[in-house]
C-alpha atoms as a PDB file:
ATOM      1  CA  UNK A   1       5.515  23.459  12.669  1.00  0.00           C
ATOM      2  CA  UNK A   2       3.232  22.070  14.912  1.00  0.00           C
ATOM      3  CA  UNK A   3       4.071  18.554  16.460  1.00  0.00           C
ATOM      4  CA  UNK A   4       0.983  16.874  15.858  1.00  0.00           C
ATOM      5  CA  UNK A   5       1.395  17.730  11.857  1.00  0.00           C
ATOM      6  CA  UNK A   6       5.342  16.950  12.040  1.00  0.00           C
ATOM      7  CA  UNK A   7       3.431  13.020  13.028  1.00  0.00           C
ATOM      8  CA  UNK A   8       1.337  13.300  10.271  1.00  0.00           C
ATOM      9  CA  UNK A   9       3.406  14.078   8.180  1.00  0.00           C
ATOM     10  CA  UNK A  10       6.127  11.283   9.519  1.00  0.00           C
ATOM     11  CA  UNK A  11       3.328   8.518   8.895  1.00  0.00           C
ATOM     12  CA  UNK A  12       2.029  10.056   5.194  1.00  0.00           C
ATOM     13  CA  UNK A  13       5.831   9.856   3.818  1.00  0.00           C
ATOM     14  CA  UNK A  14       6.218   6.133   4.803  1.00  0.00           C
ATOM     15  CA  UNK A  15       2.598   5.049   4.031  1.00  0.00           C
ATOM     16  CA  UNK A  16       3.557   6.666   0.095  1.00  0.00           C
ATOM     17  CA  UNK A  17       6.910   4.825   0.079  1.00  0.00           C
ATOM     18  CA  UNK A  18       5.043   1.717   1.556  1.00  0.00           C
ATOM     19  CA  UNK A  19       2.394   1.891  -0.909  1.00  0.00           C
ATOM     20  CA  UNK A  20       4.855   2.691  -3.832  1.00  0.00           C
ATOM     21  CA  UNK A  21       6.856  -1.303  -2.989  1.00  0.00           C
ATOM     22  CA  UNK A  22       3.819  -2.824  -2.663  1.00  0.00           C
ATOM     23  CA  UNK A  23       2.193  -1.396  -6.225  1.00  0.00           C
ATOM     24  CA  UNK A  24       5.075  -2.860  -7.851  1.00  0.00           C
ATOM     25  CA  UNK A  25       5.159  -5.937  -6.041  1.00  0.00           C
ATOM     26  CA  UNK A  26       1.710  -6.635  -7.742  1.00  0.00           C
ATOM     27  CA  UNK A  27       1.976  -8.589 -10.727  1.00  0.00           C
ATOM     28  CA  UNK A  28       0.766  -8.444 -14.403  1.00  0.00           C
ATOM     29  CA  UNK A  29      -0.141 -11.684 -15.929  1.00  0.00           C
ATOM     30  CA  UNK A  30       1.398 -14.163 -14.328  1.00  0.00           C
ATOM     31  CA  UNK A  31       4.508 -12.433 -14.055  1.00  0.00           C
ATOM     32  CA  UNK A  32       6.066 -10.418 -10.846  1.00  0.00           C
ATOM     33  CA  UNK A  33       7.554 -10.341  -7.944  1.00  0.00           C
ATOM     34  CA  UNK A  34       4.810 -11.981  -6.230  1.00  0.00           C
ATOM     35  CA  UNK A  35       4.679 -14.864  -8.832  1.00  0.00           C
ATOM     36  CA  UNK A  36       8.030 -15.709  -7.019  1.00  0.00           C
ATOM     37  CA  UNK A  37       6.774 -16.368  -3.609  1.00  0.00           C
ATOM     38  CA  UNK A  38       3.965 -18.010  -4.883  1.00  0.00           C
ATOM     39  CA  UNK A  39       4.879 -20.153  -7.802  1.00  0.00           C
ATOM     40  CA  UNK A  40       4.268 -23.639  -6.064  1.00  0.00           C
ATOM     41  CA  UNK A  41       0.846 -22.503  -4.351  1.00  0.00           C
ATOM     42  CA  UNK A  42      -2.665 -23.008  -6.158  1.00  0.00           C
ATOM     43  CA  UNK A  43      -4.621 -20.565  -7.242  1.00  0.00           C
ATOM     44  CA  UNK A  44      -8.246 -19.881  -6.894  1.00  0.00           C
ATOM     45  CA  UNK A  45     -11.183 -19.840  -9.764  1.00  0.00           C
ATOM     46  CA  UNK A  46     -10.313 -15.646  -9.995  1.00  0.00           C
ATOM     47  CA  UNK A  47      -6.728 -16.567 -10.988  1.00  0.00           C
ATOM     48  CA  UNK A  48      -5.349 -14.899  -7.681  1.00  0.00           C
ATOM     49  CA  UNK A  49      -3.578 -17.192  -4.651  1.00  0.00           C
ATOM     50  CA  UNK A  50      -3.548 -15.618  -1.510  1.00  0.00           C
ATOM     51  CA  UNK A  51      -0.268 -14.046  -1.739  1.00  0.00           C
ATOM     52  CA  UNK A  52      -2.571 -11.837  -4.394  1.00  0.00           C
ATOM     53  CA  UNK A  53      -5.140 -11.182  -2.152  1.00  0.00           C
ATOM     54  CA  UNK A  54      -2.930 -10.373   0.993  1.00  0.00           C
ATOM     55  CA  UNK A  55      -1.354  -7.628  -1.259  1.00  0.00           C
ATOM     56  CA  UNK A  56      -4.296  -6.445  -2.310  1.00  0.00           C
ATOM     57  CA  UNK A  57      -5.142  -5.918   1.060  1.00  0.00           C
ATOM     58  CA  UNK A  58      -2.448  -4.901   2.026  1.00  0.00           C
ATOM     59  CA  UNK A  59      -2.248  -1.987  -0.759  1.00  0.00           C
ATOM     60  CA  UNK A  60      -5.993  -0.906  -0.140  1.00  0.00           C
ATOM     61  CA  UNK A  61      -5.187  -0.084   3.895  1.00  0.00           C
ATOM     62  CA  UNK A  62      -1.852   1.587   2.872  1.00  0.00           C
ATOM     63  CA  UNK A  63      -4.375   3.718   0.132  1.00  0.00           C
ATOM     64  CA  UNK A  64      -7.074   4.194   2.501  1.00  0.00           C
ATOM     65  CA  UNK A  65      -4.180   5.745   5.246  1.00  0.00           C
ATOM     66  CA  UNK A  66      -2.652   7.547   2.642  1.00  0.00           C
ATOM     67  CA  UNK A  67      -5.805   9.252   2.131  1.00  0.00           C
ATOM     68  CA  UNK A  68      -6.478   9.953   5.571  1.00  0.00           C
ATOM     69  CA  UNK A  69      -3.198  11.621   6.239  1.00  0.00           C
ATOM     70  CA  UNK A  70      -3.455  13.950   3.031  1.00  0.00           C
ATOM     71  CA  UNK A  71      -6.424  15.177   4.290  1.00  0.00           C
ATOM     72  CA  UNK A  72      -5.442  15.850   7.689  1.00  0.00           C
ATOM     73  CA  UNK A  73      -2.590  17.758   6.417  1.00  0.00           C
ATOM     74  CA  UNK A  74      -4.550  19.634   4.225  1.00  0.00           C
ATOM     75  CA  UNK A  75      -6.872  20.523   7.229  1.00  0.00           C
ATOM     76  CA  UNK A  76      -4.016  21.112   9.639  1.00  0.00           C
ATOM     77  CA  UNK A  77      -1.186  22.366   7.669  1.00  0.00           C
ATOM     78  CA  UNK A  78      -1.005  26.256   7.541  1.00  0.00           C
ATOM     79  CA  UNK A  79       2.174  27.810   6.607  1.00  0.00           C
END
């Protein structure tokens, strides 16, 4: 295996594990595991405090890298 796709492949696993905690750290209605950390904060006229929005974030760049590496290793992979 070449190294370079060994690296790759090193950063795709933990971006999809990353990306997997912070899906479910997102919350429904109200409810989650971010409604914990941000129970005493305000919230802004769309009904998301910035806990919300930093996860959001947050997920989109893990999502955006995660899509990135796939497609590198589907370029560079060749059994």
């Amino acid at each position: 295996m070449n190294v370079l796709v060994g690296i790759i492949l090193v950063i795709h696993v933990a971006v999809s594990v990353g990306l997997v905690v912070f899906i479910l750290l997102h919350s429904g209605k109200g409810t989650g595991v971010s409604s914990l950390f941000s129970g005493a904060m305000p919230t802004t006229s769309s009904g998301s405090g910035v806990i919300e929005k930093n996860l959001d974030r947050i997920t989109i760049v893990l999502a955006s890298v995660f899509s990135a590496t796939l497609l590198l290793l589907m370029v560079l992979y060749h059994p």
